[in-house]
Structure formats: structure tokens, C-alpha cells
N, C-alpha and C. Protein backbone atom coordinates (compact mmCIF):
# COMPACT_ATOMS: atom_id res chain seq x y z
N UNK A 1 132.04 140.48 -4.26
CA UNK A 1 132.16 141.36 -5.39
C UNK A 1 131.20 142.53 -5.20
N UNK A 2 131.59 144.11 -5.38
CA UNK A 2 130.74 144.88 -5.14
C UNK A 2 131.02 145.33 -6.88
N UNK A 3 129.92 146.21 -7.02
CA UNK A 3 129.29 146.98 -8.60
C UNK A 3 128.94 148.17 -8.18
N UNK A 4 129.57 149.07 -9.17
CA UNK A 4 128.79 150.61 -9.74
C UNK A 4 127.84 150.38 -11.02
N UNK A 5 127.10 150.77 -10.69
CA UNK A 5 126.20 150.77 -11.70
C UNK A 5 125.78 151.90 -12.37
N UNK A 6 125.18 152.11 -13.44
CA UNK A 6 124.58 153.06 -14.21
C UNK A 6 123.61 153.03 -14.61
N UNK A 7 122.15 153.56 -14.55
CA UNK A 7 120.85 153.47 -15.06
C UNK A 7 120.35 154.84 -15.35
N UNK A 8 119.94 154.80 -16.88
CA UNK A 8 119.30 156.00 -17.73
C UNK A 8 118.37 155.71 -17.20
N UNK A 9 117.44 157.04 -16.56
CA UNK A 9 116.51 157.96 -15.78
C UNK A 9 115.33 158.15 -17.20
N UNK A 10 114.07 158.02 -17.31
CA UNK A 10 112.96 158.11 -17.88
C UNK A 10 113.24 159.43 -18.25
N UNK A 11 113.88 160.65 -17.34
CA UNK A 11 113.66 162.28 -17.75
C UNK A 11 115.54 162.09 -18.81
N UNK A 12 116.35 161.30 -18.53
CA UNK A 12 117.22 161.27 -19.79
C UNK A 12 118.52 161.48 -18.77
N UNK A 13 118.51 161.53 -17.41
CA UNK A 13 119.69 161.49 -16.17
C UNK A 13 119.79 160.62 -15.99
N UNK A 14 121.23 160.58 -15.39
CA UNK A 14 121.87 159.31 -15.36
C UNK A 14 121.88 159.05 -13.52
N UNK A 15 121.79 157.89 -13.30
CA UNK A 15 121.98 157.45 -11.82
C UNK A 15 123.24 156.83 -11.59
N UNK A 16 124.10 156.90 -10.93
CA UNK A 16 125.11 156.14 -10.33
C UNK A 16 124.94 155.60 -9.03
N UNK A 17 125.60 154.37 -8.31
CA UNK A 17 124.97 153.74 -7.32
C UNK A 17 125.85 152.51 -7.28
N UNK A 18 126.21 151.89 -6.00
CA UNK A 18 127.08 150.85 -6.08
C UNK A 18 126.05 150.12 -4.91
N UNK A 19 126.77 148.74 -5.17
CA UNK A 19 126.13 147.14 -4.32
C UNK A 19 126.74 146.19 -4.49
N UNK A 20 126.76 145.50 -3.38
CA UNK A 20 126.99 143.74 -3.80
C UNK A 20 126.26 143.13 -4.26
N UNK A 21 124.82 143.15 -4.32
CA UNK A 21 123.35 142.53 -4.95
C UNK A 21 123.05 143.19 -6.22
N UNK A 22 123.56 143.11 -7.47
CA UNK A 22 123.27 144.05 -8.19
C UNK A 22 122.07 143.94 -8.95
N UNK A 23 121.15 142.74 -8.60
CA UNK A 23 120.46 142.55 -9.98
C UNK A 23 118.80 142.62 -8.53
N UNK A 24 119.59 142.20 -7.12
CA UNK A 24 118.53 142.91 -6.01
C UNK A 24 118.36 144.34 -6.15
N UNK A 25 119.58 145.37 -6.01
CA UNK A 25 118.96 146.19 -5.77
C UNK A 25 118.47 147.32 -7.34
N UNK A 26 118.90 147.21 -8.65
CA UNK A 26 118.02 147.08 -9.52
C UNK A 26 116.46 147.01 -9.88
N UNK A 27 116.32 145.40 -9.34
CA UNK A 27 114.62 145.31 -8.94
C UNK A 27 114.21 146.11 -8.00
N UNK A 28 115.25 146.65 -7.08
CA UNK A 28 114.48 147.71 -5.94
C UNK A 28 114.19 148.94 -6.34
N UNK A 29 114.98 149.39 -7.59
CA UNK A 29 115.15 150.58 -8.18
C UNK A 29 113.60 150.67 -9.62
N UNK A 30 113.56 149.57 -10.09
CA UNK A 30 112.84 148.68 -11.02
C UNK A 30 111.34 149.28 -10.87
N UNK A 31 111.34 148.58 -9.29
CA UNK A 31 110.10 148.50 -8.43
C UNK A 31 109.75 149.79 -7.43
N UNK A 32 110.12 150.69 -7.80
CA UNK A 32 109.93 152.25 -7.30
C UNK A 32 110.04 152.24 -5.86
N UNK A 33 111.07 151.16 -5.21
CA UNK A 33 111.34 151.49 -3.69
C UNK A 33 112.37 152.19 -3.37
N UNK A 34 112.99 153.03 -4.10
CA UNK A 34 114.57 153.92 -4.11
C UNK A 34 113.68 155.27 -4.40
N UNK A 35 113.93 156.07 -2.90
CA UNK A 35 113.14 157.52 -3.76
C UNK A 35 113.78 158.49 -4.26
N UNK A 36 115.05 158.29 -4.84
CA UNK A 36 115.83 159.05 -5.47
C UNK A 36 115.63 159.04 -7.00
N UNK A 37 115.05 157.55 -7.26
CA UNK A 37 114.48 157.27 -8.38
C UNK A 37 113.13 157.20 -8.77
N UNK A 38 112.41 156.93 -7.86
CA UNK A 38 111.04 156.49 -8.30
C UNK A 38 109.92 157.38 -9.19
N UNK A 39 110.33 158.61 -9.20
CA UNK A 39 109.64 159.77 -9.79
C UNK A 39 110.26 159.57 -11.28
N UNK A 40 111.28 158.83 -11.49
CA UNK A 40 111.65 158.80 -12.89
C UNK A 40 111.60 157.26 -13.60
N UNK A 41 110.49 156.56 -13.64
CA UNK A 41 111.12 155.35 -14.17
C UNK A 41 110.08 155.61 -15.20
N UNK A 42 110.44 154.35 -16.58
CA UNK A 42 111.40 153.20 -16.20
C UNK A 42 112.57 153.71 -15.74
N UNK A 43 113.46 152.99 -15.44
CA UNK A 43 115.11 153.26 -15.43
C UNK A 43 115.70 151.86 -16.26
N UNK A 44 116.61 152.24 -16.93
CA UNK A 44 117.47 151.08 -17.66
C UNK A 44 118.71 150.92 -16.56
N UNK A 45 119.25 150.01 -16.90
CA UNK A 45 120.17 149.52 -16.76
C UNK A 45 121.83 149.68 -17.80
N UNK A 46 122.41 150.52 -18.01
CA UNK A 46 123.39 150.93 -18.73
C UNK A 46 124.30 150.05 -18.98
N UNK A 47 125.05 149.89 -17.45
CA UNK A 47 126.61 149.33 -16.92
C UNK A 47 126.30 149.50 -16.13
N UNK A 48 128.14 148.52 -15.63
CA UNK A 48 128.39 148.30 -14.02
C UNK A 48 129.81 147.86 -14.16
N UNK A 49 130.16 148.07 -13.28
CA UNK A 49 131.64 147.85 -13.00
C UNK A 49 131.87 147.30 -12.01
N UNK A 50 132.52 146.21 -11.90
CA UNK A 50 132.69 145.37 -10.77
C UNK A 50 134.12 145.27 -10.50
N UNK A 51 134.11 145.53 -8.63
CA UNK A 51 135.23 145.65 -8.16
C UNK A 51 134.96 144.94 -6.76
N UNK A 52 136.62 144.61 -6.20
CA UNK A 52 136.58 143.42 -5.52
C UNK A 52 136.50 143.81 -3.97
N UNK A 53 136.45 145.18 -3.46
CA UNK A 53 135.71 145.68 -2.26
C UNK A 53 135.19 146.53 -1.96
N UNK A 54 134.49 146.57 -0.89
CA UNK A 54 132.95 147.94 -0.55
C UNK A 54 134.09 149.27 -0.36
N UNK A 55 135.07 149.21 0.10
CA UNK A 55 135.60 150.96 0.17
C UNK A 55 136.22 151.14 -1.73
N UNK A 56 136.16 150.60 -2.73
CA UNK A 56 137.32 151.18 -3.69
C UNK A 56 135.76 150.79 -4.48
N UNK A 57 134.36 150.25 -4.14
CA UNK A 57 133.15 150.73 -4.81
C UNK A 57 132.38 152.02 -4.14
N UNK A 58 132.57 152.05 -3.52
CA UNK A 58 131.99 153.90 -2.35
C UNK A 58 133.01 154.61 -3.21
N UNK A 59 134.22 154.49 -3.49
CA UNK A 59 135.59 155.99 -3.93
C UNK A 59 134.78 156.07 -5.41
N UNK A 60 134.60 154.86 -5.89
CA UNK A 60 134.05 154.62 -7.65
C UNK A 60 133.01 155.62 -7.36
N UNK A 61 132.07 155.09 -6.93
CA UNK A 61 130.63 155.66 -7.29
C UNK A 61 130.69 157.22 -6.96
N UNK A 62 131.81 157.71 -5.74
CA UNK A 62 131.86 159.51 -5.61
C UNK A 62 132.18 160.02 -6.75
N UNK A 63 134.02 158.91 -7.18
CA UNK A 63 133.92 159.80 -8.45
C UNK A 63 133.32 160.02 -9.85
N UNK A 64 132.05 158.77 -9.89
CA UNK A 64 131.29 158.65 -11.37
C UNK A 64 130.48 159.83 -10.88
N UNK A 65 129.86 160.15 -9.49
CA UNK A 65 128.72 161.32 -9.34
C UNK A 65 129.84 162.27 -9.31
N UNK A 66 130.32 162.58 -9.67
CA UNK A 66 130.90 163.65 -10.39
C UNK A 66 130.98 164.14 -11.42
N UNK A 67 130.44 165.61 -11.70
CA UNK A 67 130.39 166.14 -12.95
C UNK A 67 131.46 165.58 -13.90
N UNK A 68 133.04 165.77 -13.71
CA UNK A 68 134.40 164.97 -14.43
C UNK A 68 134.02 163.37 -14.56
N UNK A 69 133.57 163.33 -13.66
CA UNK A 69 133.39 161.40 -13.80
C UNK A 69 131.96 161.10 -14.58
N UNK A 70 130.98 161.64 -14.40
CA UNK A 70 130.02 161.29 -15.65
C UNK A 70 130.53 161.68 -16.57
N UNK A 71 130.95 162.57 -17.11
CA UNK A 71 131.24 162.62 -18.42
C UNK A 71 132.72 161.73 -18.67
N UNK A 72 133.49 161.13 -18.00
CA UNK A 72 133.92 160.57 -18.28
C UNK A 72 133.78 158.92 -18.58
N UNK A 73 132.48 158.82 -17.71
CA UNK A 73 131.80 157.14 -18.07
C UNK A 73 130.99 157.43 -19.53
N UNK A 74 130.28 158.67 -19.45
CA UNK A 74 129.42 158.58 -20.73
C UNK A 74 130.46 158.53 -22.12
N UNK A 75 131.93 158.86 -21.60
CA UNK A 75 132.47 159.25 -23.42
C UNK A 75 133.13 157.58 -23.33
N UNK A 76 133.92 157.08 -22.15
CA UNK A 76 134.41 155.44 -22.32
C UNK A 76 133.63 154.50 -22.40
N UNK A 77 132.10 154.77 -21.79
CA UNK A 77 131.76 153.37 -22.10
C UNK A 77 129.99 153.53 -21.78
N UNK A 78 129.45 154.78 -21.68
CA UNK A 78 128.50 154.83 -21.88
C UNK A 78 128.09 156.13 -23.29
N UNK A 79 128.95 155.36 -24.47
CA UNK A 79 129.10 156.51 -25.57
C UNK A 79 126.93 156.80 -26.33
N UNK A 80 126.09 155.81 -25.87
CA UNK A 80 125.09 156.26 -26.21
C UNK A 80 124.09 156.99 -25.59
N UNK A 81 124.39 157.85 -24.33
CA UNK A 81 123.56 158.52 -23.63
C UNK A 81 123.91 159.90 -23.76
């Protein structure tokens, strides 16, 4: 099982990011070893979406980092950020 995930950023940005370990690489994110993040924590944990292989979680996560695709996770299902 791979996951997209979503975690609100301490400055109020959103992260997108996919894995098979989701609650490993979290604590990696958690624990300021991701330096895409580490300048912004805490980081929460939002959502995740779980899907059943690594190429159709890589297509997910391009199109959530997308301007059209965040705002389309924030209005379906991340309506409090």
C-alpha cells in the first residue's frame, strides 16, 4: 500500500509527499530529517490517501503539488486549511 499525504507547515503551507511507511516517514518529517521541511515545524499531519501502487502514488502526489490540485484537496477534504 503506498500514501499521499498532507501536512500543515508551522508558516501555514501545505506539504504533499507520498510512501509506503507512512507513519516512518512522518516521524522523519516529525524529527527534522526532511530538509524541505525542517525549517518549518511542527508539521501536522492533515490526510492521506492510500493507493494500491508506487507509479499511480508518484502521478497523485504531482498532481496534489499542483497549484489545481491543492486547491482541489484543500476544498474536498482538507476544507480547514
Amino acid at each position: 500500500m503506498w500514501y499521499i499525504y498532507f501536512l500543515e507547515l508551522a508558516n501555514g503551507d501545505l506539504y504533499v509527499g507520498s510512501t509506503n511507511d507512512l507513519r516512518r516517514r512522518f516521524a522523519s518529517h516529525r524529527d527534522g530529517q526532511v530538509p524541505s521541511t525542517a525549517r518549518y515545524l511542527p508539521a501536522t499531519l492533515k490526510a492521506y490517501v492510500a493507493v494500491i501502487d508506487e507509479p499511480t502514488a508518484r502521478q497523485l502526489e504531482r498532481d496534489f503539488k499542483s497549484g489545481s490540485g491543492k486547491a482541489f484537496a484543500k476544498k474536498r477534504f482538507l476544507n480547514r486549511l
